[in-house]
Protein backbone atom coordinates (compact mmCIF):
# COMPACT_ATOMS: atom_id res chain seq x y z
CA UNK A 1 79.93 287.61 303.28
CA UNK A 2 81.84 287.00 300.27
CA UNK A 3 83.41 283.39 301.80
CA UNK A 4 79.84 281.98 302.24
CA UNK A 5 78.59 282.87 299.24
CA UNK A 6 81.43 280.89 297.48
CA UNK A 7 80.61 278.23 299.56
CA UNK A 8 77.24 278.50 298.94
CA UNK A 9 78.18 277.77 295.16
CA UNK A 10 80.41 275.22 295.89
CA UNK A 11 77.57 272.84 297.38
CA UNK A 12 75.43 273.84 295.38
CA UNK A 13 77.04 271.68 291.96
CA UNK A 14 77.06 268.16 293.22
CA UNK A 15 73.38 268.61 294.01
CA UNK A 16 72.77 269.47 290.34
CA UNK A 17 74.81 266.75 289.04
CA UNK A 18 72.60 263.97 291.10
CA UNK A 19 69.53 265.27 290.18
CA UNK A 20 70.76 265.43 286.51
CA UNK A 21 71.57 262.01 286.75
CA UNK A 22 68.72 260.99 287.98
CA UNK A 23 66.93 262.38 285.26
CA UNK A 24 68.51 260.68 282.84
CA UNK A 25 68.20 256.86 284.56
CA UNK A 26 64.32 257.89 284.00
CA UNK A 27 64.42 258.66 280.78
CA UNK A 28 66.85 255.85 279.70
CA UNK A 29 63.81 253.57 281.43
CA UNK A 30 61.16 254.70 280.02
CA UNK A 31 62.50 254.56 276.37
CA UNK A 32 63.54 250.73 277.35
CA UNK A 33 60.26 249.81 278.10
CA UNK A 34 60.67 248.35 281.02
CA UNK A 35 59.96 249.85 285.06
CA UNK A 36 62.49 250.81 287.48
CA UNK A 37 61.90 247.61 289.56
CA UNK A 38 62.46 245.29 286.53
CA UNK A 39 59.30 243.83 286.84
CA UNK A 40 58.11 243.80 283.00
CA UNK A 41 55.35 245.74 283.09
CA UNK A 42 55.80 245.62 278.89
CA UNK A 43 57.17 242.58 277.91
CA UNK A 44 56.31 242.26 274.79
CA UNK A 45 52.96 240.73 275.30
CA UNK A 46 49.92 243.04 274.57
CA UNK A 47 46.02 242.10 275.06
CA UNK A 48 43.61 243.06 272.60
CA UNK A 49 40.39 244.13 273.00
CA UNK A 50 39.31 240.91 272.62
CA UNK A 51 41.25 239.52 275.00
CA UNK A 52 43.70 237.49 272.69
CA UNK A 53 47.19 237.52 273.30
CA UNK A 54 49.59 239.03 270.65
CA UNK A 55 53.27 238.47 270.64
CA UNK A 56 54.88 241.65 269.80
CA UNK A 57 57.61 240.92 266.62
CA UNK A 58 60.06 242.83 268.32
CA UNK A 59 60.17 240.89 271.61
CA UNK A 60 63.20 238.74 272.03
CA UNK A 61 62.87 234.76 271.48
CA UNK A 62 63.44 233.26 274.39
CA UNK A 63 62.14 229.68 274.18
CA UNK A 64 60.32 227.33 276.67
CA UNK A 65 62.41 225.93 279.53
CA UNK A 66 59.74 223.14 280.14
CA UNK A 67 59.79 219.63 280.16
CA UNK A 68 59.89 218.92 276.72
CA UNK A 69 63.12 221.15 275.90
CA UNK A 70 64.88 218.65 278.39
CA UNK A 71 64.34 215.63 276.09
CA UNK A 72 66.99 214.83 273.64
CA UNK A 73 66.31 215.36 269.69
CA UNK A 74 66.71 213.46 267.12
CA UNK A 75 68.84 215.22 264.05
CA UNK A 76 66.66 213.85 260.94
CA UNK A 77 67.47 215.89 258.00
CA UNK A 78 65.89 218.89 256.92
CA UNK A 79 63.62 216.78 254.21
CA UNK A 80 62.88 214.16 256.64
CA UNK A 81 58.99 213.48 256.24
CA UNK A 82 56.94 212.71 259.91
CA UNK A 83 54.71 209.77 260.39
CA UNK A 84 52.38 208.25 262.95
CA UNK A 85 54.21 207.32 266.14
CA UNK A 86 56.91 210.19 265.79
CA UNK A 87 57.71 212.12 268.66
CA UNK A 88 57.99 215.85 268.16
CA UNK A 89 58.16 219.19 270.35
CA UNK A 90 56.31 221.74 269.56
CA UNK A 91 58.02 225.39 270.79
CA UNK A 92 56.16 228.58 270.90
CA UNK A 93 58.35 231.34 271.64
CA UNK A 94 57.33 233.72 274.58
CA UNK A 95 54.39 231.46 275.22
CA UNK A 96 55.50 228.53 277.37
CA UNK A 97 51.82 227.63 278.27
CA UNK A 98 51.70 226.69 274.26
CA UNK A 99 54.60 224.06 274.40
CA UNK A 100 53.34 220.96 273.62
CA UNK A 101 55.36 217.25 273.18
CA UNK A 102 53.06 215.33 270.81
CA UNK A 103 52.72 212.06 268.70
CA UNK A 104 51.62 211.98 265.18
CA UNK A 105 48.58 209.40 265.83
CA UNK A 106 47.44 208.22 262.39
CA UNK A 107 47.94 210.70 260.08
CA UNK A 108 46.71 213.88 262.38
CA UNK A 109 48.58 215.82 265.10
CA UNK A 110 45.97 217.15 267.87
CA UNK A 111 47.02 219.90 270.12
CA UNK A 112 44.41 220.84 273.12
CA UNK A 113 44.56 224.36 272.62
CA UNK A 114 43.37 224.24 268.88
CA UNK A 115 39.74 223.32 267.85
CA UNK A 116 40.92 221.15 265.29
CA UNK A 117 43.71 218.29 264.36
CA UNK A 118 46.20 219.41 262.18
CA UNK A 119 47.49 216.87 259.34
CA UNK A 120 51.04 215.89 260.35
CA UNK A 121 51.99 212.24 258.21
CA UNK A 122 54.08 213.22 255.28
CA UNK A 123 54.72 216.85 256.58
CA UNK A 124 58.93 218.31 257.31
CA UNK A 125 58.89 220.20 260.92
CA UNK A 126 58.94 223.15 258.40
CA UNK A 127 55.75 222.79 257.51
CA UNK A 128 54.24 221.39 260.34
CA UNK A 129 55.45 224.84 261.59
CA UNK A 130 53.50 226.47 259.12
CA UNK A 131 50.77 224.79 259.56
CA UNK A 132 50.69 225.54 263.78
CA UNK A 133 51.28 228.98 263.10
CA UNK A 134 48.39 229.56 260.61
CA UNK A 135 46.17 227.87 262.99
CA UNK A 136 47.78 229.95 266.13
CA UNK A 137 46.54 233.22 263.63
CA UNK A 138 43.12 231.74 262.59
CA UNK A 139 41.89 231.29 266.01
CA UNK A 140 42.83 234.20 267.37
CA UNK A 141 44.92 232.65 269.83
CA UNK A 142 48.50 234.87 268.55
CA UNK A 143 48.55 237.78 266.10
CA UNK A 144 52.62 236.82 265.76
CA UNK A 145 53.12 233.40 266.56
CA UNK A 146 56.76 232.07 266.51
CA UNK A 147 56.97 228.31 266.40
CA UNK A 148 59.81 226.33 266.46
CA UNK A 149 59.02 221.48 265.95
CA UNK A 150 61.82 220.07 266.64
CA UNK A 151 61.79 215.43 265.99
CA UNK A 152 62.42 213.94 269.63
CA UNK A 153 61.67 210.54 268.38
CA UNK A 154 61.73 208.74 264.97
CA UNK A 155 58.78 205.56 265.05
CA UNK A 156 57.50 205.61 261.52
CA UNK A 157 60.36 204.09 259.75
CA UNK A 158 61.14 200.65 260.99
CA UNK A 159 63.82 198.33 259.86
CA UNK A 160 64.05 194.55 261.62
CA UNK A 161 67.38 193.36 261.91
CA UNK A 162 67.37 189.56 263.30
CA UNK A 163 68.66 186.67 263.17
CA UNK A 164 72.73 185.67 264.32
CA UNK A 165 73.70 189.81 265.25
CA UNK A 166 75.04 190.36 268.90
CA UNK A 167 72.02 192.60 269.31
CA UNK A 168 68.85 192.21 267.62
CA UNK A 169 66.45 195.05 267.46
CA UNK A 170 64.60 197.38 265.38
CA UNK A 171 66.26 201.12 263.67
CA UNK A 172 64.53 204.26 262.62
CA UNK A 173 65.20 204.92 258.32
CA UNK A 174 65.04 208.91 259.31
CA UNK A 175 67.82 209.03 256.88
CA UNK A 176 69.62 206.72 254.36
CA UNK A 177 70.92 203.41 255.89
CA UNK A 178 72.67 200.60 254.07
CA UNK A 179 72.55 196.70 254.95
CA UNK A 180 76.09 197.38 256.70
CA UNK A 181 75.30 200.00 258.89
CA UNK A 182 71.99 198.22 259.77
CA UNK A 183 74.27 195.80 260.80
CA UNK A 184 76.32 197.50 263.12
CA UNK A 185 73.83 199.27 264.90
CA UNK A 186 72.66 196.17 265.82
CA UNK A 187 75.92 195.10 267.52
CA UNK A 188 77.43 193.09 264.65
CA UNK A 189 77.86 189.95 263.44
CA UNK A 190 77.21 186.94 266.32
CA UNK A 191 79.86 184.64 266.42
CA UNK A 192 78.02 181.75 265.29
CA UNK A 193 76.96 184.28 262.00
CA UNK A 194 77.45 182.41 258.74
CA UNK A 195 77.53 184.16 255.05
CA UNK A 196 74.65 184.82 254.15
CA UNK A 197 72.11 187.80 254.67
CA UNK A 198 68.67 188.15 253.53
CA UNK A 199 66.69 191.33 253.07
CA UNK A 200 63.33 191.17 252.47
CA UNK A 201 61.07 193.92 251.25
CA UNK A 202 58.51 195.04 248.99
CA UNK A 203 59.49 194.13 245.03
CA UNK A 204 58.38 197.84 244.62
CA UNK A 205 61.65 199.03 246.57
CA UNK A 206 63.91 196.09 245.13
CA UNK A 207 63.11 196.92 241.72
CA UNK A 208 66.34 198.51 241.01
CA UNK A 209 68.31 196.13 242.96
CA UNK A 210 70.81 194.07 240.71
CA UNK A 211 73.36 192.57 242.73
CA UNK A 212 76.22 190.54 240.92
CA UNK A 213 76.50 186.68 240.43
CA UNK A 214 77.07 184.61 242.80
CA UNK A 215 78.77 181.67 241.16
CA UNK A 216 81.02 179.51 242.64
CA UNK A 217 84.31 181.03 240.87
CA UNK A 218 83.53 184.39 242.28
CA UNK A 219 81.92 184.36 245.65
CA UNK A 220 83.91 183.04 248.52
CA UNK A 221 80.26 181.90 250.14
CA UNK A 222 80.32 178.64 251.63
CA UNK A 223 76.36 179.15 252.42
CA UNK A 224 75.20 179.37 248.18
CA UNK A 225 72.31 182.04 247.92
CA UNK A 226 69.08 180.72 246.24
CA UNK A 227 69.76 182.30 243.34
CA UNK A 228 73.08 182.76 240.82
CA UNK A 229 71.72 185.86 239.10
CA UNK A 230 69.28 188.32 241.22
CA UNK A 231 67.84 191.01 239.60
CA UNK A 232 64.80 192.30 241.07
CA UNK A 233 62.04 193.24 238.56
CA UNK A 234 58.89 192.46 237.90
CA UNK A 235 59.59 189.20 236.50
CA UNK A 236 62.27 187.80 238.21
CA UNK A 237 60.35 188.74 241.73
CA UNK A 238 57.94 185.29 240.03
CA UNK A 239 60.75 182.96 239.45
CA UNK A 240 63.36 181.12 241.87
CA UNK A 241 65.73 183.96 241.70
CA UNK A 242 63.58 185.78 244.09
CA UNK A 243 61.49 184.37 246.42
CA UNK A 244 58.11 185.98 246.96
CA UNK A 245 55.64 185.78 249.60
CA UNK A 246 52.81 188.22 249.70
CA UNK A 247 54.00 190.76 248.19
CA UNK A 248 57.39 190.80 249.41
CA UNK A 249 60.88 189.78 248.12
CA UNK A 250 64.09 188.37 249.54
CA UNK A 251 67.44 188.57 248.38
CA UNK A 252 70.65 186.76 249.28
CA UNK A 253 73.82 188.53 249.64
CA UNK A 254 77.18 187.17 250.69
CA UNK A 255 78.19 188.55 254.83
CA UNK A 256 82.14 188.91 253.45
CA UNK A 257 80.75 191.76 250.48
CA UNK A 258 79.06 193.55 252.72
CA UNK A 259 81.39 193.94 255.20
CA UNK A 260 83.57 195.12 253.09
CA UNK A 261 81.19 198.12 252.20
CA UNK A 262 82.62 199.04 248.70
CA UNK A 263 80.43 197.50 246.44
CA UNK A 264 77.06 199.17 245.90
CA UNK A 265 75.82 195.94 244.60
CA UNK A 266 75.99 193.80 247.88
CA UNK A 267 75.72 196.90 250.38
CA UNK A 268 72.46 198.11 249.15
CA UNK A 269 70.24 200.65 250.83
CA UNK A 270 67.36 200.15 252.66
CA UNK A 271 64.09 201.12 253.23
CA UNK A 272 61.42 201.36 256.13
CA UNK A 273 59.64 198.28 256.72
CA UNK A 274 62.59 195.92 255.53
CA UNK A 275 63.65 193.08 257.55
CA UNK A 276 67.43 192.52 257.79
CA UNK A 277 68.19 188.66 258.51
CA UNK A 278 72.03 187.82 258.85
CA UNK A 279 72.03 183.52 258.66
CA UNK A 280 73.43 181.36 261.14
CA UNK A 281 76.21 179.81 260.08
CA UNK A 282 76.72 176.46 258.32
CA UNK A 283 78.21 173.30 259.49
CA UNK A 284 79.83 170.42 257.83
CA UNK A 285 80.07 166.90 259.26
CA UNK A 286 82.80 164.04 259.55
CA UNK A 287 82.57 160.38 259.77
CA UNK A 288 84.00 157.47 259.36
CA UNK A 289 87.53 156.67 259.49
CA UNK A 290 88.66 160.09 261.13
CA UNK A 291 90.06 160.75 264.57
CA UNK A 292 87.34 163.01 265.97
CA UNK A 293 84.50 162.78 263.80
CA UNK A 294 81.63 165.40 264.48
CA UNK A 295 80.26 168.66 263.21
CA UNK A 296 81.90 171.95 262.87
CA UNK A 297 80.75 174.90 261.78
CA UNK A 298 81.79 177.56 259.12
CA UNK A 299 82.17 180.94 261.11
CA UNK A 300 81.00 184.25 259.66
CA UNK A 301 83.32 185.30 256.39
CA UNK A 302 85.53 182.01 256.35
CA UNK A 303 85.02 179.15 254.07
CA UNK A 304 86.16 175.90 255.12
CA UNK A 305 88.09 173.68 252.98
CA UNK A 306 88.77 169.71 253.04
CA UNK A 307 92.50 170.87 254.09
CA UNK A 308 91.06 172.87 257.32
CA UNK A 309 88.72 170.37 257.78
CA UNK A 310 91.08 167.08 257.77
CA UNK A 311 93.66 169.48 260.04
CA UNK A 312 90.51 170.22 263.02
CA UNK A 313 89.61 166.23 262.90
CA UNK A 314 92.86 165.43 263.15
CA UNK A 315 93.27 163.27 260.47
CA UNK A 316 92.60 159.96 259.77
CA UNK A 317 92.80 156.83 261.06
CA UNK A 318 95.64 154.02 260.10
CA UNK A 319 92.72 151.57 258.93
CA UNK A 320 91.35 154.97 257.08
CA UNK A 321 91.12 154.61 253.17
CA UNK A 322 91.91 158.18 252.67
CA UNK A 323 92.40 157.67 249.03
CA UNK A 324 88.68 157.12 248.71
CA UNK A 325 87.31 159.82 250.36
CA UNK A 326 84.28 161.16 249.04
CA UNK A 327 81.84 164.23 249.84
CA UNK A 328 78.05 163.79 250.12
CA UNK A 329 76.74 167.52 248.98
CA UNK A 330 73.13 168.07 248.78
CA UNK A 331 70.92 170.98 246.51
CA UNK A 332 68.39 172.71 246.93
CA UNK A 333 66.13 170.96 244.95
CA UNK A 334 66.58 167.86 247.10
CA UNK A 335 69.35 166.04 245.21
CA UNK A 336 72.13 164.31 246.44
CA UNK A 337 75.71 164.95 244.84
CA UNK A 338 78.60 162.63 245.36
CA UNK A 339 82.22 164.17 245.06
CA UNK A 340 85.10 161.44 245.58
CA UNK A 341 88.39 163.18 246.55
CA UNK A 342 92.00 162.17 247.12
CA UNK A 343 92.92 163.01 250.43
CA UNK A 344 96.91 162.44 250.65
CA UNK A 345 97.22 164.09 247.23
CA UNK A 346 95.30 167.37 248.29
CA UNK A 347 97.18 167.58 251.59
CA UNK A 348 100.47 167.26 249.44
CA UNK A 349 99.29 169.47 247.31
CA UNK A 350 98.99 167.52 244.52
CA UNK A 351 95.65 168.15 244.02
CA UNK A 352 93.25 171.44 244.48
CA UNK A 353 91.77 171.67 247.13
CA UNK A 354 88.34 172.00 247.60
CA UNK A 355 85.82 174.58 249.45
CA UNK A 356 83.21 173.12 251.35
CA UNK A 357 79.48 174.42 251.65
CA UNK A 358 77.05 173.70 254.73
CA UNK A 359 75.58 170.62 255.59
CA UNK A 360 78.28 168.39 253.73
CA UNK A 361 79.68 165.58 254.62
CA UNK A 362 83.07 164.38 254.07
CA UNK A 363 83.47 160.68 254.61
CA UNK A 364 86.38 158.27 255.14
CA UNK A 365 85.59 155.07 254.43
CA UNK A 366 87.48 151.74 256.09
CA UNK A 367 90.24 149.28 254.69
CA UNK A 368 88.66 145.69 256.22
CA UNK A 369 91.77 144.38 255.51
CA UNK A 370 93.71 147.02 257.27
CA UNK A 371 91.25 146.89 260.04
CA UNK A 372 91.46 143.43 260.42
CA UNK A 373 95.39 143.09 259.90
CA UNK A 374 95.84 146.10 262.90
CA UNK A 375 93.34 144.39 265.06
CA UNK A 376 95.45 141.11 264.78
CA UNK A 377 98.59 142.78 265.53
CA UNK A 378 97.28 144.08 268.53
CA UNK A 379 95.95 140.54 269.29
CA UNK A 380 99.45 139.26 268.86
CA UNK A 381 101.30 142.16 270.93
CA UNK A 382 98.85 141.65 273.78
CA UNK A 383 99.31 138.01 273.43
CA UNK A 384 102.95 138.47 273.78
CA UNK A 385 103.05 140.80 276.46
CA UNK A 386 101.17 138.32 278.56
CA UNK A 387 103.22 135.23 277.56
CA UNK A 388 106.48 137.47 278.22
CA UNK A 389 104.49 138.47 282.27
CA UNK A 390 103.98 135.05 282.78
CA UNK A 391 107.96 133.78 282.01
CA UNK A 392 108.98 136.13 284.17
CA UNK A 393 106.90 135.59 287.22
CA UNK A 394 107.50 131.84 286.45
């Protein structure tokens, strides 16, 4: 009797220990909120009375895993202001029959869910997010609505960047952009690029533009900008240092200070609705007494002097009067400019040389005399030869 009641005993304990543990997997469950099976039977989602849904601000954020979350955002800064055409997602935590991906059209965002548009143009996410979420709480859709915009696509904010750049097209401004990064973003500089690029914009966002002279002793551009002191204020946006057409002004700046990108003055900022033109570049023209007369052109950053010029024709020709070389120039107000120039001294070095600027023409003129005197001494050799042919076969 005494050996089964020990073993009675012994038996007895793991039986207690089970159902103690099973005890406490109850209890642990029921203070977690959640059912034995998992299935979420309070997930943090409660219905009212009324029938509206409340997110509980305890729940965990879990966001959407829709469509929208899958698209790529753009990282505008915090201060960034939307406008119509912008692309945003709209998040609402918990709530994934809420997530929207919407366009600010005209100044309004509308979402289906809410009676009313919402204004958007001129709003940050931040408080476009405000906005959502008061109107989430006014119509009793959510008693704790977490909402999360996020920018998926910047459209507001053009700038046009044309003209001789590998890639033309058209940036977002969703943050601060200068003439040289517009630049690059459009692929660079073509190869046939000259000197000179134009921005155009509204006098009101030029006003504090002042870029430096461009006079011919400081600015290695062979393409001259229409003006030699640009300073865009009121005034000056009236008179030929800035040319304005309905309302808008252009200014000249030099390709070589840009790309160099440390002077404020040529690598100016821009603003949304600018156009960004970079100008083909400039050719000059030979003729006359020169080897390979023609046109060649002045690549992007390069200037092109009578020296580099006489070197790519290949000089001139015997009958050439070099000596009395001359350069036809003309301005911009229509005028034509006549520069004579010494060409054996300059390619001695005797002489400076001198920079050319599109569209001039440097032209050799012809020695009759020399002309006539090489022609006859070819007659005479070709005479010769023949009179020599015909001894022999005699």
């Amino acid at each position: 009797m005494m050996r089964q009641s020990k073993r009675t005993k012994t038996t007895g304990r793991p039986r207690a220990a089970i159902a103690l543990t099973g005890l406490i997997l109850c209890a642990g469950l029921a203070l977690s909120g959640q059912s034995p099976a998992g299935g979420g039977a309070t997930s943090g989602l409660s219905s009212g009375s009324s029938g509206v849904a409340a997110i509980s601000p305890m729940s965990p954020l879990t966001p959407d895993s829709g469509s929208n979350m899958n698209l790529s955002m753009t990282l505008v800064p915090p201060n960034y202001t939307l406008g119509p055409g912008d692309l945003v997602a709209i998040t609402v935590y918990n709530m994934p029959e809420l997530n929207r991906t919407a366009v600010v059209a005209s100044k309004n965002l509308h979402l289906s869910y809410l009676e009313q548009s919402l204004p958007a143009e001129g709003l940050t996410t931040a408080q476009l997010r405000q906005e959502i979420s008061n109107a989430l709480r006014q119509q009793q859709i959510l008693v704790f609505p977490q909402v999360d915009v996020s920018v998926l696509s910047v459209q507001s904010r053009p700038i046009t960047v044309i003209g001789a750049v590998v890639k033309p097209s058209i940036i977002q401004e969703y943050r601060p952009i200068t003439v040289l990064e517009a630049i690059i973003q459009a692929g660079g500089p073509a190869p046939n690029a000259g000197n000179t690029v134009v921005v155009t914009g509204p006098a009101s966002d030029l006003d504090t533009v002042t870029p430096a002279n461009n006079n011919a002793g400081s600015s290695p551009d062979p393409t001259p900008a229409p003006a030699s002191s640009t300073s865009f204020s009121s005034q000056a946006a009236a008179s030929p240092s800035g040319h304005k057409i309905t309302g808008l002004v252009s200014l000249a700046l030099p390709l070589t200070q840009v790309l160099a990108g440390t002077d404020p003055r040529y690598n100016i900022t821009l603003h949304a609705g600018d156009y960004v033109r970079l100008l083909p570049g400039g050719q000059v023209y030979t003729a006359g007494a020169v080897k390979h007369p023609g046109a060649f052109p002045i690549l992007a950053g390069q200037t092109l002097s009578i020296d580099n010029l006489v070197s790519l024709t290949g000089g001139w020709l015997p009958y050439g009067k070099p000596e009395k070389a001359f350069i036809v120039r003309h301005d911009a107000a229509g005028g034509t400019h006549i520069i004579h120039v010494n060409l054996p001294r300059i390619m001695n070095r005797k002489d400076p040389d001198v920079d050319l600027r599109s569209d001039d023409i440097l032209y050799i003129p012809t020695s009759t005399w020399k002309e006539t005197s090489l022609f006859g001494a070819k007659g005479l050799a070709t005479s010769a030869f023949w009179a020599l042919g015909y001894l022999i076969i005699k």
